[in-house]
C-alpha atoms as a PDB file:
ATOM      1  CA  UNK A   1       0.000   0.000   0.000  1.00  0.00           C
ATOM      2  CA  UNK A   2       0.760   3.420  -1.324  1.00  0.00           C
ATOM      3  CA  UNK A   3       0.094   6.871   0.909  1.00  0.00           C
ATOM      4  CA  UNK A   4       0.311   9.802  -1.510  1.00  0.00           C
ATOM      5  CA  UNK A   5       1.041  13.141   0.625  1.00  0.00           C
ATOM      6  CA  UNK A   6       0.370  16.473  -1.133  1.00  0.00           C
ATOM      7  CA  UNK A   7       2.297  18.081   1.541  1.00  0.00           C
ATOM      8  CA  UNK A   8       5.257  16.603   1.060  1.00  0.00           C
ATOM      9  CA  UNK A   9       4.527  16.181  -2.659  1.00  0.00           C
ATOM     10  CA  UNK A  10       5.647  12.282  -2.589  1.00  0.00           C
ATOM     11  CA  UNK A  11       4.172   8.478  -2.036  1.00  0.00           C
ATOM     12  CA  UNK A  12       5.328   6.441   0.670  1.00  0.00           C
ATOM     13  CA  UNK A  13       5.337   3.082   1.784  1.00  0.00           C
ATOM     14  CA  UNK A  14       6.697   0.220   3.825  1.00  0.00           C
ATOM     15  CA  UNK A  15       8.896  -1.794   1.972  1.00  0.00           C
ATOM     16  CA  UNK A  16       9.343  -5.605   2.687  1.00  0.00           C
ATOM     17  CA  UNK A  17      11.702  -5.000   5.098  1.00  0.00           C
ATOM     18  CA  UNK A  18       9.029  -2.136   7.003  1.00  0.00           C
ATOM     19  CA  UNK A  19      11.639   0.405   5.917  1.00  0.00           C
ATOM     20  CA  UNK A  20       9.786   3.632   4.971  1.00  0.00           C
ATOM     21  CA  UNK A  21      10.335   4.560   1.619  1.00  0.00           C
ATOM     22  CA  UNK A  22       9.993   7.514  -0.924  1.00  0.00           C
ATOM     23  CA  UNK A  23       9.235   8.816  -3.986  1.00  0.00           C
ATOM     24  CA  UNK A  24       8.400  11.955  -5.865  1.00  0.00           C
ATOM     25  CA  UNK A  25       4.647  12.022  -6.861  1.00  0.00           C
ATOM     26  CA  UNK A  26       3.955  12.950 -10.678  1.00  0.00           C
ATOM     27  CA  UNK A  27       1.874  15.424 -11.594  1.00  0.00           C
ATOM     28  CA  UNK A  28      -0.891  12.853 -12.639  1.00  0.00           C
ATOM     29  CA  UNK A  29      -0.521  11.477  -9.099  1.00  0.00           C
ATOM     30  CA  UNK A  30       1.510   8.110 -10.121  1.00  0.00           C
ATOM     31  CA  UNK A  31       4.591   7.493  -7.966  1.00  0.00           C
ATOM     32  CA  UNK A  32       7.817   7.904  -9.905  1.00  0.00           C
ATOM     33  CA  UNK A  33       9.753   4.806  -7.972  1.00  0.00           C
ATOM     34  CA  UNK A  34      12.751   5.125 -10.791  1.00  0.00           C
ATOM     35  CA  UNK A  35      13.417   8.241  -7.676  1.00  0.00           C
ATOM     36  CA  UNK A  36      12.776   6.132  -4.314  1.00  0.00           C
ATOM     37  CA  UNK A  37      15.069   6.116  -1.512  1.00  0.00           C
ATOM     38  CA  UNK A  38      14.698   5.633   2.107  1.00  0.00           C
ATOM     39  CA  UNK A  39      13.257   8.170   4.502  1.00  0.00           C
ATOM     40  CA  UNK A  40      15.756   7.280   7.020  1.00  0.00           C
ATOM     41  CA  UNK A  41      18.866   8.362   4.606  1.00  0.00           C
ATOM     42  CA  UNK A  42      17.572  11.860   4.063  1.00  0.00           C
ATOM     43  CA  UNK A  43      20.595  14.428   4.932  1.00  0.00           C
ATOM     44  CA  UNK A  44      18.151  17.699   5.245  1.00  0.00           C
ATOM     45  CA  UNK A  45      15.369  17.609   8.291  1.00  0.00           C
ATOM     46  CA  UNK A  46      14.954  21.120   8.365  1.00  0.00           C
ATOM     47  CA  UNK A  47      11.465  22.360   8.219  1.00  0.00           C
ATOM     48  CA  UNK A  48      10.202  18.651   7.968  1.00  0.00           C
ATOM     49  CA  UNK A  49       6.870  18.748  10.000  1.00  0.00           C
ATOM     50  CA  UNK A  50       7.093  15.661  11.583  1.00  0.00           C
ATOM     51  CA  UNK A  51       3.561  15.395  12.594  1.00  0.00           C
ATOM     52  CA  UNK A  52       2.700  15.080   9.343  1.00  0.00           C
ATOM     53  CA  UNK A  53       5.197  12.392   8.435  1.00  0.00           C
ATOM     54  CA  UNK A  54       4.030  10.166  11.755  1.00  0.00           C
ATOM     55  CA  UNK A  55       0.643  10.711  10.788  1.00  0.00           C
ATOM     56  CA  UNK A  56       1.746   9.063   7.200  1.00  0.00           C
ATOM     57  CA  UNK A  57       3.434   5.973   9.130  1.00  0.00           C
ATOM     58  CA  UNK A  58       0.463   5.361  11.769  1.00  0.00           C
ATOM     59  CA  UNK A  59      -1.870   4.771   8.139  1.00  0.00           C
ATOM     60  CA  UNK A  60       0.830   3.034   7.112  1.00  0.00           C
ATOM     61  CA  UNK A  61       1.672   0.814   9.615  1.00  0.00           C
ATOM     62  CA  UNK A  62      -1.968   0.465  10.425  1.00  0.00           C
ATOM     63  CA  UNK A  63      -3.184  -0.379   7.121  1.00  0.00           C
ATOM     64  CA  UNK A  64       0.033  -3.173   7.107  1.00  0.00           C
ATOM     65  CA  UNK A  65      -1.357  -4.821  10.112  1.00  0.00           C
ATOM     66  CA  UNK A  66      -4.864  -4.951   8.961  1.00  0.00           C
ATOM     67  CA  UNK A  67      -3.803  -6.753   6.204  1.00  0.00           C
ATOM     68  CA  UNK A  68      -1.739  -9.197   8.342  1.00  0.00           C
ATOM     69  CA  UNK A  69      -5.055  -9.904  10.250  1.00  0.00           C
ATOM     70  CA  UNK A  70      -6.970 -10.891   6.915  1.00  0.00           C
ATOM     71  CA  UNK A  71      -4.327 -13.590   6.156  1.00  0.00           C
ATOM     72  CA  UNK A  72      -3.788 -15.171   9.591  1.00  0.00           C
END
């Protein structure tokens, strides 16, 4: 599962591994993945509202385990 965030102007998800990833979002609102990377190796924090961002990995993380429920 996909979270696109106009704020930040990207799609995110949980990758196999539950790292949480990034990419830009096109304008059409498809995820460009040939740009993802990690969350956790951006250099620049500054001004990143990180309310926001939590609020992105609690749907996340939320919808994951959901989905965990439906198979067990």
């Amino acid at each position: 599962m996909m979270i696109n965030s106009e704020y930040f102007g990207m799609t995110f998800w949980l990758n196999d591994d539950n790292d949480l990833m990034y990419c830009p979002t096109l304008i059409n609102n498809q995820p460009d993945k040939s740009c993802s990377g990690y969350v956790c190796e951006w250099d620049d924090w500054e001004g990143v509202n990180y309310h926001k961002l939590f609020e992105i990995v609690s749907q996340l993380v939320t919808i994951k385990e959901h989905d965990l429920r439906r198979i067990h």
